[in-house]
N, C-alpha and C. Protein backbone atom coordinates (compact mmCIF):
# COMPACT_ATOMS: atom_id res chain seq x y z
N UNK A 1 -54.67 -43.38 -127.70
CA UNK A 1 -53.28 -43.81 -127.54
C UNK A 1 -53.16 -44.65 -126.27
N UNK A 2 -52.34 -45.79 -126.27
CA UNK A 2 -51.96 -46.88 -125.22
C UNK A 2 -50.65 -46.01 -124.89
N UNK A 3 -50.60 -46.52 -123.63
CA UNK A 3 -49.72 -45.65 -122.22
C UNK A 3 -48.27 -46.88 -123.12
N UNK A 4 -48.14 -47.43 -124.15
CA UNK A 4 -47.20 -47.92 -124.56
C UNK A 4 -47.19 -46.96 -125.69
N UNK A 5 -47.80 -46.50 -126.41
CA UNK A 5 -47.59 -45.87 -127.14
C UNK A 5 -46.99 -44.27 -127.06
N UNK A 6 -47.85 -44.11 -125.64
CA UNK A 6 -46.97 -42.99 -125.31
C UNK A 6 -45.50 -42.72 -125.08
N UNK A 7 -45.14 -43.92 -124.31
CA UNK A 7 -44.30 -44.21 -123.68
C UNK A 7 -43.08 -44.27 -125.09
N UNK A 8 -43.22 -44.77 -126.04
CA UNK A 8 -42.41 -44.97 -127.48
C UNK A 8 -42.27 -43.31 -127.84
N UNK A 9 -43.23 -42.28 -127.39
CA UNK A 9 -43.12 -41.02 -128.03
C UNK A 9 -41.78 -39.80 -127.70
N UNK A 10 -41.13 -39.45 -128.23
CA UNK A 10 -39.67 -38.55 -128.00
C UNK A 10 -40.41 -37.30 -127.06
N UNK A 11 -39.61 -36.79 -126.47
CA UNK A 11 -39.83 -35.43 -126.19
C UNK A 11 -39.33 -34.25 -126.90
N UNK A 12 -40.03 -33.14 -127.15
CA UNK A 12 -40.27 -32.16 -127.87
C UNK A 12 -38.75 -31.49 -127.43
N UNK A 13 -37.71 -30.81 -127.74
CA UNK A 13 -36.38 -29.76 -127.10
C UNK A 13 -37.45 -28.58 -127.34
N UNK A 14 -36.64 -27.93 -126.07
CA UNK A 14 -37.16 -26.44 -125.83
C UNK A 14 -36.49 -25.98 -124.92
N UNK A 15 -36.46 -24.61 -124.98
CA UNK A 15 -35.91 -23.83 -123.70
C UNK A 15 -36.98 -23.23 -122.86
N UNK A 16 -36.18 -22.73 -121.95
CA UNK A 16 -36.61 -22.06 -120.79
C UNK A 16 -36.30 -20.97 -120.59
N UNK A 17 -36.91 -19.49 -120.19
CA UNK A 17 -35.74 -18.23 -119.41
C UNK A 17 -36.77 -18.07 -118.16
N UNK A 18 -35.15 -17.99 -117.48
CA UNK A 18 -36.00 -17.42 -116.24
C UNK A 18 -35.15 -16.26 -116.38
N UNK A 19 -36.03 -15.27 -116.56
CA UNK A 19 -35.73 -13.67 -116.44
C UNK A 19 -35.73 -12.93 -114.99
N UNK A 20 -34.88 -12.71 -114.50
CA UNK A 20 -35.12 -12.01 -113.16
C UNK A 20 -34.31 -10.31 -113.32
N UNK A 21 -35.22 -9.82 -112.78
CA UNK A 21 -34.64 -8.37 -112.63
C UNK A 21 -33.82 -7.62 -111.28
N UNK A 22 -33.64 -6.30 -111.31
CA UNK A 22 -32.83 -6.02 -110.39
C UNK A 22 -33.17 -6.62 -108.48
N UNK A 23 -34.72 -6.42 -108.74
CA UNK A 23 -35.01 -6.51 -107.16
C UNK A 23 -34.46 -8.36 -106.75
N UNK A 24 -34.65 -9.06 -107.91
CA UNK A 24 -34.25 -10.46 -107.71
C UNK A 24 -35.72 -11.01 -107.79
N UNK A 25 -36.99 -10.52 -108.55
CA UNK A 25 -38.06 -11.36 -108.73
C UNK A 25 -38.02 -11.97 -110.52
N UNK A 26 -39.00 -12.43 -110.33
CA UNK A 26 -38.61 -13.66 -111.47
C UNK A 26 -39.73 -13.15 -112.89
N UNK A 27 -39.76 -12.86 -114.31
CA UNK A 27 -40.48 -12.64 -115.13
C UNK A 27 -41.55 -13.94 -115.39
N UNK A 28 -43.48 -13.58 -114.70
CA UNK A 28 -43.88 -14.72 -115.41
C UNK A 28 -45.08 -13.91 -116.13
N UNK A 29 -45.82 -15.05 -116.98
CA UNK A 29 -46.98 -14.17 -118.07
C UNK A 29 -48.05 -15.76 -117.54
N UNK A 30 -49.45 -15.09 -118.12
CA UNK A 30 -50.87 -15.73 -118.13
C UNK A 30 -50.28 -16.39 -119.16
N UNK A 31 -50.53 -17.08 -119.76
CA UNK A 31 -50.92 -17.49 -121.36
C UNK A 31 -52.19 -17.34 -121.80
N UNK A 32 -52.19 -16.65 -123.01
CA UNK A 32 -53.67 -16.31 -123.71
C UNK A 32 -54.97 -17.61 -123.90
N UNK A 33 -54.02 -18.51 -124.06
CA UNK A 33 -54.69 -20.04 -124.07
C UNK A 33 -55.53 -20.65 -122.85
N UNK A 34 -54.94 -19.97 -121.90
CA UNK A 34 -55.35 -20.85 -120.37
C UNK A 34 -56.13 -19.89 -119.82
N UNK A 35 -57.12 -20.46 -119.33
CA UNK A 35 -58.26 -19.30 -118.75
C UNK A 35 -58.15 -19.77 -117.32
N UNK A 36 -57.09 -20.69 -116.72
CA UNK A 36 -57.24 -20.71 -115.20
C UNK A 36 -56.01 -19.47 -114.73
N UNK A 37 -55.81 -19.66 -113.83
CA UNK A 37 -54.94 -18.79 -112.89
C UNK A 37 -53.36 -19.58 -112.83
N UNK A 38 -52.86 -19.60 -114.13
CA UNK A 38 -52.01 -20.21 -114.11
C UNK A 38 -50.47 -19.81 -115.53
N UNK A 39 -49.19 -19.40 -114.13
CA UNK A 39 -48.20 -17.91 -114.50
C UNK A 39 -47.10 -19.01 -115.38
N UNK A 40 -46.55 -18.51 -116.26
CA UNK A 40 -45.37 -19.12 -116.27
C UNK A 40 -44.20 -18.48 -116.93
N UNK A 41 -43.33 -18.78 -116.93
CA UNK A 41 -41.77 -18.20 -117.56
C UNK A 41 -41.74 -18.43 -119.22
N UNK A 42 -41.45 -17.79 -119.60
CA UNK A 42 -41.05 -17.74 -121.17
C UNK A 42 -40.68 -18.83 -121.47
N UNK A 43 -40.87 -19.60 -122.65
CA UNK A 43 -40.07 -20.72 -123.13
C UNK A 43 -40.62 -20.58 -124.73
N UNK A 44 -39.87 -22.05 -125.63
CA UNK A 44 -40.33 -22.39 -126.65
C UNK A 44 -39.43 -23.31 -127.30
N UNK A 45 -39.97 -23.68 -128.54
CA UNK A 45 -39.26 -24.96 -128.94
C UNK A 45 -37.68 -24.02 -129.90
N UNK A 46 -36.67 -25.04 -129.91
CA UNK A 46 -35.86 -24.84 -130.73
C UNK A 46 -35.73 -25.25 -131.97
N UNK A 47 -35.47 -24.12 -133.02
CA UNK A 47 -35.37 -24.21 -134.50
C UNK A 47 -34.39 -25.26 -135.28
N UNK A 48 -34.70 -25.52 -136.27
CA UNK A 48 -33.29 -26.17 -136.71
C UNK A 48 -32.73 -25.72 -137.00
N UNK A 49 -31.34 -26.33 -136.45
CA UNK A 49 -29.69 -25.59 -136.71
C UNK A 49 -29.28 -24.81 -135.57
N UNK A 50 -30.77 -24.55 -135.18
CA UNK A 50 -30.27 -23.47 -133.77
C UNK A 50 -29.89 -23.90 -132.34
N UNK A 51 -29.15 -23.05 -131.46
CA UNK A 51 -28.80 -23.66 -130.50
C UNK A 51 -29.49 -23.35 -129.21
N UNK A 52 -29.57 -24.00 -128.21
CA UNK A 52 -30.65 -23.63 -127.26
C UNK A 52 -30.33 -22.27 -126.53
N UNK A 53 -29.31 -21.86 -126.48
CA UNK A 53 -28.93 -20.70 -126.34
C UNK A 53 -29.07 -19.31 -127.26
N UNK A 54 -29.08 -19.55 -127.93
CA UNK A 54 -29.64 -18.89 -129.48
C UNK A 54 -31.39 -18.91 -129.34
N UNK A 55 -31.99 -20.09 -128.99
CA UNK A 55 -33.49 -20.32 -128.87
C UNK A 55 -34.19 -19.30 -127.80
N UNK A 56 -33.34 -19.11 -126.61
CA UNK A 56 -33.77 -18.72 -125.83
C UNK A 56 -33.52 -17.30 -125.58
N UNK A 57 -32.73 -16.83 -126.50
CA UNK A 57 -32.54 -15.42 -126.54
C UNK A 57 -33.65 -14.74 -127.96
N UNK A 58 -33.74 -15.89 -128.87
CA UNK A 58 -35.57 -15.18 -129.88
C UNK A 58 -36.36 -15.75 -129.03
N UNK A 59 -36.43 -17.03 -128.10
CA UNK A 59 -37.64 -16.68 -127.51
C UNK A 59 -38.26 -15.76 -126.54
N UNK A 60 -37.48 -15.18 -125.69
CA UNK A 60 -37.20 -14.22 -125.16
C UNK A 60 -37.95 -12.83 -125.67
N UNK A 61 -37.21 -12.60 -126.64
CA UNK A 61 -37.80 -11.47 -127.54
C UNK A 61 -38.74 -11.62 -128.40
N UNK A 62 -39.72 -13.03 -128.95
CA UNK A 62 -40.85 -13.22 -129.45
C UNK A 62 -41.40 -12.71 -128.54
N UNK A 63 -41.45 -13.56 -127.51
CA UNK A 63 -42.64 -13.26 -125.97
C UNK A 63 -42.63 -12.75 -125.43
N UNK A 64 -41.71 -11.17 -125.03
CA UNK A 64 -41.79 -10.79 -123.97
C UNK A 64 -41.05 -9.17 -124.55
N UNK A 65 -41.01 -8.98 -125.86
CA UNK A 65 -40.11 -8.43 -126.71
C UNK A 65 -39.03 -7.52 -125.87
N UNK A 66 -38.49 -8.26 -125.16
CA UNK A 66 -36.77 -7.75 -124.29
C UNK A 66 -35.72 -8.42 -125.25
N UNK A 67 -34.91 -7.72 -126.12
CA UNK A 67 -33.97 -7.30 -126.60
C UNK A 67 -32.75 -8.23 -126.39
N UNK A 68 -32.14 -8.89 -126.77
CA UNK A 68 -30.39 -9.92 -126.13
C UNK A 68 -29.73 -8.60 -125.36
N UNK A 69 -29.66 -6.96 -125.97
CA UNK A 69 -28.75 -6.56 -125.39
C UNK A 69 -29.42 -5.60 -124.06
N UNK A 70 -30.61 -6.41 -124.03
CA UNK A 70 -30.97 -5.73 -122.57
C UNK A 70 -30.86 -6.73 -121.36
N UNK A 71 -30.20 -8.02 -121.87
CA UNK A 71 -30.32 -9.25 -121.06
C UNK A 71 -28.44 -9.54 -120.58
N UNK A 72 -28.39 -10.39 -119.86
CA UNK A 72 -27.04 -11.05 -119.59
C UNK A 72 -27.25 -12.84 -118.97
N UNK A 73 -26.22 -13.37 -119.64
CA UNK A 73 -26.59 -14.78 -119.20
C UNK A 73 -25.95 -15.24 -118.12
N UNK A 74 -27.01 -15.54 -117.30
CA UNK A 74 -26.25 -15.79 -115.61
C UNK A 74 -26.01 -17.21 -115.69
N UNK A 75 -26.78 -18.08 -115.87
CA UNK A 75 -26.31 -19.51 -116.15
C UNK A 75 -27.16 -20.11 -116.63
N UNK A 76 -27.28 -21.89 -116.66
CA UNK A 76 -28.04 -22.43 -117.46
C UNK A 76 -28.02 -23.45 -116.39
N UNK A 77 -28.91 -24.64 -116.75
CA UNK A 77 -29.37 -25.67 -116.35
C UNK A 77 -28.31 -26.85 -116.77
N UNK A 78 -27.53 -27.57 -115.91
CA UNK A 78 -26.69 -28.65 -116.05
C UNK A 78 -26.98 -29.58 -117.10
N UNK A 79 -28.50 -29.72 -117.05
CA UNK A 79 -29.29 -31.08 -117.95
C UNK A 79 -30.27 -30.88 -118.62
N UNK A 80 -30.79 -31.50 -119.60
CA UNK A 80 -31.96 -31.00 -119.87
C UNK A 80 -33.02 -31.51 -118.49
N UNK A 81 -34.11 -30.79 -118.47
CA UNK A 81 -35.78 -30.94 -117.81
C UNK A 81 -36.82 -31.54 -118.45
N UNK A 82 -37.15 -32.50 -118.00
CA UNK A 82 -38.34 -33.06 -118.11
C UNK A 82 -39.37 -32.95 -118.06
N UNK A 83 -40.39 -33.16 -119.11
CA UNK A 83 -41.56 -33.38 -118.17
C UNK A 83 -42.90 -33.83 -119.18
N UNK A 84 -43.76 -34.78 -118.74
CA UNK A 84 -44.60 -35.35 -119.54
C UNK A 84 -46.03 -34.50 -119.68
N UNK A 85 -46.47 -34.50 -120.24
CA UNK A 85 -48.23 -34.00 -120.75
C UNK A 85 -49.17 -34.94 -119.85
N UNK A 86 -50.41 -34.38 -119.36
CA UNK A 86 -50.83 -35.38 -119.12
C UNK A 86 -51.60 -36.03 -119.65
N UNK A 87 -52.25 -36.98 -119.92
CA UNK A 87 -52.24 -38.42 -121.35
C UNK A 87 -53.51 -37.97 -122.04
N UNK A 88 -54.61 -37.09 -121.26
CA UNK A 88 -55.24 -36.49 -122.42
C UNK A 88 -55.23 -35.13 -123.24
N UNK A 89 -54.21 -34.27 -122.89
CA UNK A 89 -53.76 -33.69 -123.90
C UNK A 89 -52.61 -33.85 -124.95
N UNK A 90 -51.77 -35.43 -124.58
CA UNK A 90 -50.87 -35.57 -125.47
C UNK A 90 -51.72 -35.61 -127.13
N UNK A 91 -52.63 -36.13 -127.25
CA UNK A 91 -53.28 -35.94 -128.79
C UNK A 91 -53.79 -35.24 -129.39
N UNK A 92 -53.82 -34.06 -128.22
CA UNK A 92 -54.26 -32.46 -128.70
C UNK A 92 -53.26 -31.50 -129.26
N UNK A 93 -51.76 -31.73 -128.55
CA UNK A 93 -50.68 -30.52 -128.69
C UNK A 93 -49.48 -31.55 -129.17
N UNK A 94 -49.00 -30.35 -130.41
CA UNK A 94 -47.99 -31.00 -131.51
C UNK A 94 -48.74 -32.06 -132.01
N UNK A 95 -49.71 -32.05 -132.67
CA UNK A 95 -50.13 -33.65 -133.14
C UNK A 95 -50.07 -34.71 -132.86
N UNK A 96 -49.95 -34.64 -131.43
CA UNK A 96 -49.68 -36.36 -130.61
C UNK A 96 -48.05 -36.94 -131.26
N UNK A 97 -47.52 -36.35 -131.58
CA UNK A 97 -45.80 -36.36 -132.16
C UNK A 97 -44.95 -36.48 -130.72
N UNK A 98 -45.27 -35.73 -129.11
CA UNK A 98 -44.06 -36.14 -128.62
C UNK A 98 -45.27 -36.03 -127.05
N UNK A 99 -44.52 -36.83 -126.01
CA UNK A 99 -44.87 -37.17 -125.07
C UNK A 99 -45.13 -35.72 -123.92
N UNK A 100 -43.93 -34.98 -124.15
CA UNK A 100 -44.14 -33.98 -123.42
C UNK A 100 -42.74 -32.81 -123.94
N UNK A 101 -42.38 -32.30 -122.91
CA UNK A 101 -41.15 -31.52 -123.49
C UNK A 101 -39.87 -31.55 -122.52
N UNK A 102 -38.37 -31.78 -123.28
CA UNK A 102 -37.32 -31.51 -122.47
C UNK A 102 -36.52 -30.20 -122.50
N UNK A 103 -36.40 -29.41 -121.54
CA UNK A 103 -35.86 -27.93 -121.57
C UNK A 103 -34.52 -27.89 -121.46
N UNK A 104 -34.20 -27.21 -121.65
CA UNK A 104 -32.80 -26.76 -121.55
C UNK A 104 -32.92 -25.40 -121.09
N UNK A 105 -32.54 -24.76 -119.48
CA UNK A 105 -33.64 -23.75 -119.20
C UNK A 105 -31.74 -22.88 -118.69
N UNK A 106 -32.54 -21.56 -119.23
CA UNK A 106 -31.31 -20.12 -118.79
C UNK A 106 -32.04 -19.12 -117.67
N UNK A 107 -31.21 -18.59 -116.92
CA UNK A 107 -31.22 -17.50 -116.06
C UNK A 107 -30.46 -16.29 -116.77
N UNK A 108 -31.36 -15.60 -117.08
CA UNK A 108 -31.08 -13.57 -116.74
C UNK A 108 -31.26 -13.14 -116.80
N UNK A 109 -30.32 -12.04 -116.78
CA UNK A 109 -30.39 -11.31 -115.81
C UNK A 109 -30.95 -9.84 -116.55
N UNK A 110 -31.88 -9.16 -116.16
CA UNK A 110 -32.29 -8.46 -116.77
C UNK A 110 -32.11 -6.69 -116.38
N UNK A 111 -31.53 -6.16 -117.55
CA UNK A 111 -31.24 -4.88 -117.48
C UNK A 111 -31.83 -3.27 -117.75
N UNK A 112 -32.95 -4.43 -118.17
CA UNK A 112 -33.61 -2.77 -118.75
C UNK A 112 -34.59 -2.57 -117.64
N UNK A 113 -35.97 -1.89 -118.09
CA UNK A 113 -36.90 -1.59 -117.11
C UNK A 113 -38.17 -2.41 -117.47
N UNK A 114 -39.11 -2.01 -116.81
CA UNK A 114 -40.35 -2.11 -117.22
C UNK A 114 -41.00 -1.85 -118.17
N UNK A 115 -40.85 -0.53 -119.18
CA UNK A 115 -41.38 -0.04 -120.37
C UNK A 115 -40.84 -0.98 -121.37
N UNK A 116 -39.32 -2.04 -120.99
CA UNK A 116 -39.07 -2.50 -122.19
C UNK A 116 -39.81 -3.86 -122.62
N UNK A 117 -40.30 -4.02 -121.88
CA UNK A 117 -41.58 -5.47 -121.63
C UNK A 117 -42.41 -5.33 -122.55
N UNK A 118 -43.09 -5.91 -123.78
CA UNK A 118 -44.00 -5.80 -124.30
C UNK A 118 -44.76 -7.18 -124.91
N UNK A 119 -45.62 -7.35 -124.01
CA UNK A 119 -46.08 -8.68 -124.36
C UNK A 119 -47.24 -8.75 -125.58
N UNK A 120 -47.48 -7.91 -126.25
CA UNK A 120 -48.14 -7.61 -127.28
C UNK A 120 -47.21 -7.36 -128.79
N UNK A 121 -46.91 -8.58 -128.97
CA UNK A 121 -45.98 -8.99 -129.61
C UNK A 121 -46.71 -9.25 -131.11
N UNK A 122 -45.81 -9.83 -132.20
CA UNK A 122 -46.37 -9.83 -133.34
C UNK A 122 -47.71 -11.36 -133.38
N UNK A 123 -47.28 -12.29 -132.44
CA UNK A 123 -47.54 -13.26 -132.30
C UNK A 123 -47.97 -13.10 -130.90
N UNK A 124 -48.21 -12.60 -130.19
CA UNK A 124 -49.24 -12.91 -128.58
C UNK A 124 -49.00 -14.42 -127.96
N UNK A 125 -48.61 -14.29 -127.27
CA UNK A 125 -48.91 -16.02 -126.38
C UNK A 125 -49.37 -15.69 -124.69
N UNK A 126 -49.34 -14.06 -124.37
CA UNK A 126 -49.72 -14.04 -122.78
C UNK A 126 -50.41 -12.93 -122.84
N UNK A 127 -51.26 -12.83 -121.70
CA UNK A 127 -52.97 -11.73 -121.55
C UNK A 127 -52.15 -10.57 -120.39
N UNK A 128 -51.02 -10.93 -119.61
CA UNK A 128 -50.64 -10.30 -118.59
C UNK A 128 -49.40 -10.99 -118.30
N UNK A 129 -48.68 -10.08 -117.43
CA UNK A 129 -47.86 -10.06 -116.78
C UNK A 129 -47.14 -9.94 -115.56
N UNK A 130 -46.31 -10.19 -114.72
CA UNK A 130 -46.06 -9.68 -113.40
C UNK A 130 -44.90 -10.11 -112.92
N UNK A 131 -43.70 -9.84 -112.32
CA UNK A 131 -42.93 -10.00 -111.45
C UNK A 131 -42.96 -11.49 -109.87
N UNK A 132 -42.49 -11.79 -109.69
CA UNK A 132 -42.80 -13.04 -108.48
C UNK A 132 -41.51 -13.09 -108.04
N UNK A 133 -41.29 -13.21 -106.65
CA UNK A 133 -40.64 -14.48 -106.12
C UNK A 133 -40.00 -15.53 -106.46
N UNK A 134 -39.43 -16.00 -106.99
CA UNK A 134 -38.88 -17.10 -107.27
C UNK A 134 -39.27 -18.70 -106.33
N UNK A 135 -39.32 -18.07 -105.40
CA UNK A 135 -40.28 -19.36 -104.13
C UNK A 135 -41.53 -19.66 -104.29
N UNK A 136 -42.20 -18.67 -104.97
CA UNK A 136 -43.87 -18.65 -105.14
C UNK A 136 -44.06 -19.40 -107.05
N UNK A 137 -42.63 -19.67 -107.76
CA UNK A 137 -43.06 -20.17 -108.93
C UNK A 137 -43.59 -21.20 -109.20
N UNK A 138 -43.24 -21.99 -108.28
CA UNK A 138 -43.89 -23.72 -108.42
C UNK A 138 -45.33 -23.55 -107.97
N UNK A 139 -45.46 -22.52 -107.49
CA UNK A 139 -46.96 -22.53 -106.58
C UNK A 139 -47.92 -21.98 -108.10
N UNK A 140 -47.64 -21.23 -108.90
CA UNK A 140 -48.48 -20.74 -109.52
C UNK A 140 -48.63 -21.14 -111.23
N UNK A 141 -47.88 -22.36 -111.81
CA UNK A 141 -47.37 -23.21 -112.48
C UNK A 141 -48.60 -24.12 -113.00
N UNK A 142 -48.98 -24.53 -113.82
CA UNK A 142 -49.97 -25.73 -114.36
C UNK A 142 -49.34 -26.79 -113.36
N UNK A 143 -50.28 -27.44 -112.81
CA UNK A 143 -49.31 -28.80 -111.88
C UNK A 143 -48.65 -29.66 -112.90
N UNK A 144 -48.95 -29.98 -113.97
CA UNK A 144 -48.11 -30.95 -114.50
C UNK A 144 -46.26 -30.74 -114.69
N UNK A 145 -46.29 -29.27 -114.50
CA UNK A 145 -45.30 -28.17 -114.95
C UNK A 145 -44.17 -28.17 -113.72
N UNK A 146 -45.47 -28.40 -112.41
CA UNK A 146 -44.39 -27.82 -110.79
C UNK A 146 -43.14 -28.66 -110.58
N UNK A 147 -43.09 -29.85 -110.97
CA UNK A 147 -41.44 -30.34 -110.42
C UNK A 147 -40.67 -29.49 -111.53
N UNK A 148 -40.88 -29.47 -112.53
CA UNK A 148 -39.86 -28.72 -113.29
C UNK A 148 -39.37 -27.50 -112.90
N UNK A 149 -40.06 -26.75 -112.07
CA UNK A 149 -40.18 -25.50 -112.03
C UNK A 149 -39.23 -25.39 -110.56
N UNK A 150 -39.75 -26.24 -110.17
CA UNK A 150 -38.83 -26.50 -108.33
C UNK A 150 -37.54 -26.99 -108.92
N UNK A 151 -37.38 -28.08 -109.76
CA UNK A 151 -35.93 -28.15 -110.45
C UNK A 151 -35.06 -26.89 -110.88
N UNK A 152 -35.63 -26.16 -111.38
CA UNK A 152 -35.24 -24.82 -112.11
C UNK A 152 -34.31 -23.93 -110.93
N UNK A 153 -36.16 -23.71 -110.52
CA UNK A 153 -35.44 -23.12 -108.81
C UNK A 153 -34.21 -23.23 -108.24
N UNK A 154 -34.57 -24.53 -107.91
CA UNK A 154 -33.74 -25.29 -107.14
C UNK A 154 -32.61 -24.67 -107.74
N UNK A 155 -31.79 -24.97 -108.77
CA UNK A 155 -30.67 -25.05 -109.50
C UNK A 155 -30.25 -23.83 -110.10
N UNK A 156 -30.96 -23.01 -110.40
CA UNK A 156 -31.21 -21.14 -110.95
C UNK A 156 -31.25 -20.49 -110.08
N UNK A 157 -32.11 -20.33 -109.23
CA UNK A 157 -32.37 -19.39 -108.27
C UNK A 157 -32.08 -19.83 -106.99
N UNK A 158 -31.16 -20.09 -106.92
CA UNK A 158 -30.88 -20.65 -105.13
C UNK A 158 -30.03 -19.57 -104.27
N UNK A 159 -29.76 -18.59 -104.85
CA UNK A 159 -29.63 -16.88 -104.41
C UNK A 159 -30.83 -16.08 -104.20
N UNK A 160 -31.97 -16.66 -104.71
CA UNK A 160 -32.86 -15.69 -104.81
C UNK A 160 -34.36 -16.08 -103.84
N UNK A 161 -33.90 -17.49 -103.51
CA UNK A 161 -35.24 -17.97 -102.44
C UNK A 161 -34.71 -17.59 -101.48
């Protein structure tokens, strides 16, 4: 693919959650896929018909199987988020169909405990789990991923850095 061709390609919609619990740290997982040292927040693409708010409450509970009524929605992201692939995995993921992905990313707030976490889901997408900081998320992020993630921050968690 020519960097024009990329450039012609849409971006993928998807959401985001940033799950934070009582202490004020932030929900991230490994992904089963990635064998580096690298955490991230729940997300996924949105269905048709569905709304990103709707997306992000089954994605939520695909990945991380926490419940809508163990959650509360603290807010959302003004805009969608950006962000491109970098140019040699665009022809590997989604069939070379979109350039990268735009989020539409939620904060919340989370009510249950720890036992209600189960990342061994019907479908698996993470090896582990753990709690963070909200300041330490951009740090532990795929780099292609970190401005998004400092955007997020920035705009989500600015109570919690």
């Amino acid at each position: 693919m020519t960097q024009i061709d990329i450039d012609a390609l849409p971006y993928r919609e998807n959401v985001g959650i940033m799950l934070v619990n009582a202490a004020g740290h932030v929900f991230v997982a490994q992904r089963l896929d990635n064998n580096a040292d690298a955490w991230q927040m729940p997300q996924g693409g949105i269905d048709a018909g569905e709304t990103p708010r709707d997306a992000a409450l089954r994605e939520l509970t695909e990945e991380t199987g926490v419940t809508p009524d163990l959650v509360d929605i603290h807010s959302q992201t003004a805009d969608w988020v950006a962000y491109d692939l970098p140019l040699d995995m665009i022809p590997q993921i989604w069939g070379g169909k979109y350039r990268g992905q735009k989020q539409k990313w939620f904060r919340l707030t989370f009510r249950g405990t720890d036992a209600d976490i189960n990342i061994d889901t019907e479908h698996p997408e993470f090896s582990q789990w753990q709690w963070l900081p909200a300041s330490e998320l951009a740090d532990r992020i795929v780099p292609f991923k970190r401005d998004v993630y400092a955007q997020v921050v920035a705009e989500l968690a600015g109570d919690l850095v």
